[in-house]
Protein backbone atom coordinates (compact mmCIF):
# COMPACT_ATOMS: atom_id res chain seq x y z
CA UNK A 1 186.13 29.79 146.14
CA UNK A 2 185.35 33.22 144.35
CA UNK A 3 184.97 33.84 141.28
CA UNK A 4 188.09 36.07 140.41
CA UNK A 5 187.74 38.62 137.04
CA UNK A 6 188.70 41.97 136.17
CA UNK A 7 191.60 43.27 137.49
CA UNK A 8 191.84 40.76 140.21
CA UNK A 9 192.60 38.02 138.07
CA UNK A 10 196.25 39.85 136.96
CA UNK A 11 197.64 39.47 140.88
CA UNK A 12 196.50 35.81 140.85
CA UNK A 13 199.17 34.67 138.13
CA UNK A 14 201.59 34.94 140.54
CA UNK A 15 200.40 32.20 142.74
CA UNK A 16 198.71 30.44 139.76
CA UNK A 17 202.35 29.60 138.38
CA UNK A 18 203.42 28.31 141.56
CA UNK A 19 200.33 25.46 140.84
CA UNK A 20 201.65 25.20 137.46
CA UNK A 21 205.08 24.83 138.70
CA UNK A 22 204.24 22.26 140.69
CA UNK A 23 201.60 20.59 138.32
CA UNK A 24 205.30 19.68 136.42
CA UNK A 25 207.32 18.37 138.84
CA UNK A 26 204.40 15.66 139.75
CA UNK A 27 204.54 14.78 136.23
CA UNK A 28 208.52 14.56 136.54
CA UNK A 29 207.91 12.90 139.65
CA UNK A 30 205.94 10.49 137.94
CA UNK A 31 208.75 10.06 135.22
CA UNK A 32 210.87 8.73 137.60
CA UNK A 33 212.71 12.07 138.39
CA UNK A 34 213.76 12.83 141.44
CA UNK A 35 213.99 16.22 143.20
CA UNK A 36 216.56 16.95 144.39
CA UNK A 37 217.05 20.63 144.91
CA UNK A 38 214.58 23.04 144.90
CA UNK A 39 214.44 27.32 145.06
CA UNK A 40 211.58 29.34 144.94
CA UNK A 41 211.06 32.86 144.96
CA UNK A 42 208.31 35.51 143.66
CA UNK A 43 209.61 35.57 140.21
CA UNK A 44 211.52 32.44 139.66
CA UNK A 45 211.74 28.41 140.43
CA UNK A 46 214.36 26.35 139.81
CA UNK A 47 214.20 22.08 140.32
CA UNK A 48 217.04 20.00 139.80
CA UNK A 49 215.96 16.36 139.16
CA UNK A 50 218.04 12.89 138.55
CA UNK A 51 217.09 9.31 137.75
CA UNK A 52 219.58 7.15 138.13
CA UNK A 53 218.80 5.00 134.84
CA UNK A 54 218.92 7.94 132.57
CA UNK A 55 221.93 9.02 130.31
CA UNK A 56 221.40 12.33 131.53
CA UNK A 57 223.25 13.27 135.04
CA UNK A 58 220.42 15.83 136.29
CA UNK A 59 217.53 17.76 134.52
CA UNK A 60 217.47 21.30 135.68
CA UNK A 61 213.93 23.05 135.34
CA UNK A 62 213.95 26.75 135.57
CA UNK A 63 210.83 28.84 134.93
CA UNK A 64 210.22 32.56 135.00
CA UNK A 65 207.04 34.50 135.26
CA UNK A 66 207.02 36.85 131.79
CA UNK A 67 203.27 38.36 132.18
CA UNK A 68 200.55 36.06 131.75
CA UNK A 69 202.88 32.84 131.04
CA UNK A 70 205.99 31.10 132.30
CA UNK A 71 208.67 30.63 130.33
CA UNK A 72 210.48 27.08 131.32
CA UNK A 73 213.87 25.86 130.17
CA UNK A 74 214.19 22.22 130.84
CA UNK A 75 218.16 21.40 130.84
CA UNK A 76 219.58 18.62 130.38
CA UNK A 77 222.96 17.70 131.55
CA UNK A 78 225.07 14.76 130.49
CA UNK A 79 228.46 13.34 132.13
CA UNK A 80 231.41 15.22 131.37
CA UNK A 81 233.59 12.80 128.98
CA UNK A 82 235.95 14.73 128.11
CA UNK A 83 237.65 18.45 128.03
CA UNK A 84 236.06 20.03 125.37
CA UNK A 85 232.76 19.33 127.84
CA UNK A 86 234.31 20.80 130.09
CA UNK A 87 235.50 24.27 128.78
CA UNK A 88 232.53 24.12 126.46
CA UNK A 89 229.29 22.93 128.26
CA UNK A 90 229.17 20.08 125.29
CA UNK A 91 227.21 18.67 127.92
CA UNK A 92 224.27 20.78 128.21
CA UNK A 93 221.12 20.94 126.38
CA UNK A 94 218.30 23.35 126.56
CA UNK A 95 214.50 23.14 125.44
CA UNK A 96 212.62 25.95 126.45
CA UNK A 97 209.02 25.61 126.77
CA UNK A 98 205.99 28.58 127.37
CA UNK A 99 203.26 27.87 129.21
CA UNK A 100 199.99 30.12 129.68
CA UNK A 101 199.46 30.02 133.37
CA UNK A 102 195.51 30.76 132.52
CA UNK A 103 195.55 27.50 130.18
CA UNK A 104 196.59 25.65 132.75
CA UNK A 105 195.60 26.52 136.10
CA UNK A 106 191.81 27.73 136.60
CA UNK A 107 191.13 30.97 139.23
CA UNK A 108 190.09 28.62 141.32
CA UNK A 109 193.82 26.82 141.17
CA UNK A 110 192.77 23.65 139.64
CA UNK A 111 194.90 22.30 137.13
CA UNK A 112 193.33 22.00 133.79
CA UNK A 113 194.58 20.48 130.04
CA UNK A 114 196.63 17.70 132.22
CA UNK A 115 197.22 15.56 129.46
CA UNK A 116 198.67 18.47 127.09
CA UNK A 117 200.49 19.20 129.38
CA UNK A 118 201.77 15.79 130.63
CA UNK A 119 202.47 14.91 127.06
CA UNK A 120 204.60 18.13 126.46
CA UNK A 121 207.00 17.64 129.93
CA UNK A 122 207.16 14.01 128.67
CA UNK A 123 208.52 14.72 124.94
CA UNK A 124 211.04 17.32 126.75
CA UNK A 125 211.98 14.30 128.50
CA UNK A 126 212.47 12.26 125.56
CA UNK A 127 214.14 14.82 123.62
CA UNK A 128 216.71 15.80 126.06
CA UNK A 129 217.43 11.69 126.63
CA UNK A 130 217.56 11.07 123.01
CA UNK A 131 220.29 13.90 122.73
CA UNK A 132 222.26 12.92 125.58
CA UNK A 133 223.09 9.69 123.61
CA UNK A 134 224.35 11.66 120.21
CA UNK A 135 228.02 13.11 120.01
CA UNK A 136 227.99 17.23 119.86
CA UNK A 137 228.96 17.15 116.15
CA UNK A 138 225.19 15.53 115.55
CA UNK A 139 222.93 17.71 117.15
CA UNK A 140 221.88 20.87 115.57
């Protein structure tokens, strides 16, 4: 493939996220998240996953294109358990995570840094499963 520089290289991140994108749902894939629903456009992508042995009802991944990075809130939701979830979204979670699209995806779309990267959609993971087991009075 050619070698891409200069001012070329700035109309490439647009399809370079897509890779990136799609670098993370393997890696949820290989979580044991499911994809259920996906949307893409120029701009933005948004992947709703479940697992059926997680505490969590879905995780929602939504990224957005800000420049040379993508900015990627990971949500968590829980079940609903009772009507202050409800009125209140008790049962969300957010961890928003920015990714440079260069760091991670070469000109030549290859994906690049793997394990950083696997490790970081992995400890989202965690995080948002070790929250979905405290009450809303314990997180912070």
């Amino acid at each position: 493939m050619k070698d891409y520089s200069g001012d070329l290289s700035a109309g490439l991140h647009s399809s370079k996220d897509k890779y990136l994108v799609v670098a993370i749902h393997q890696i949820m894939e290989e979580c044991g998240w499911r994809g259920i629903e996906k949307q893409f456009s120029d701009m933005k992508q948004h992947i709703i996953y479940v697992k059926s042995a997680s505490l969590l009802e879905k995780i929602e991944v939504k990224s957005n294109i800000v420049g040379n990075h993508i900015d990627v809130d990971f949500v968590g939701v829980t079940h609903k358990k009772g009507f202050l979830d409800k009125v209140f979204d008790f049962n969300v979670r957010v961890v928003r995570k920015t990714f440079e699209i260069d760091k991670y995806v070469t000109n030549d779309f290859k994906i690049t840094n793997e394990q950083t990267l696997r490790n970081t959609v992995m400890v989202v993971i965690k995080e948002l499963e070790v929250i979905a087991t405290q009450k809303p009075e314990n997180i912070s």
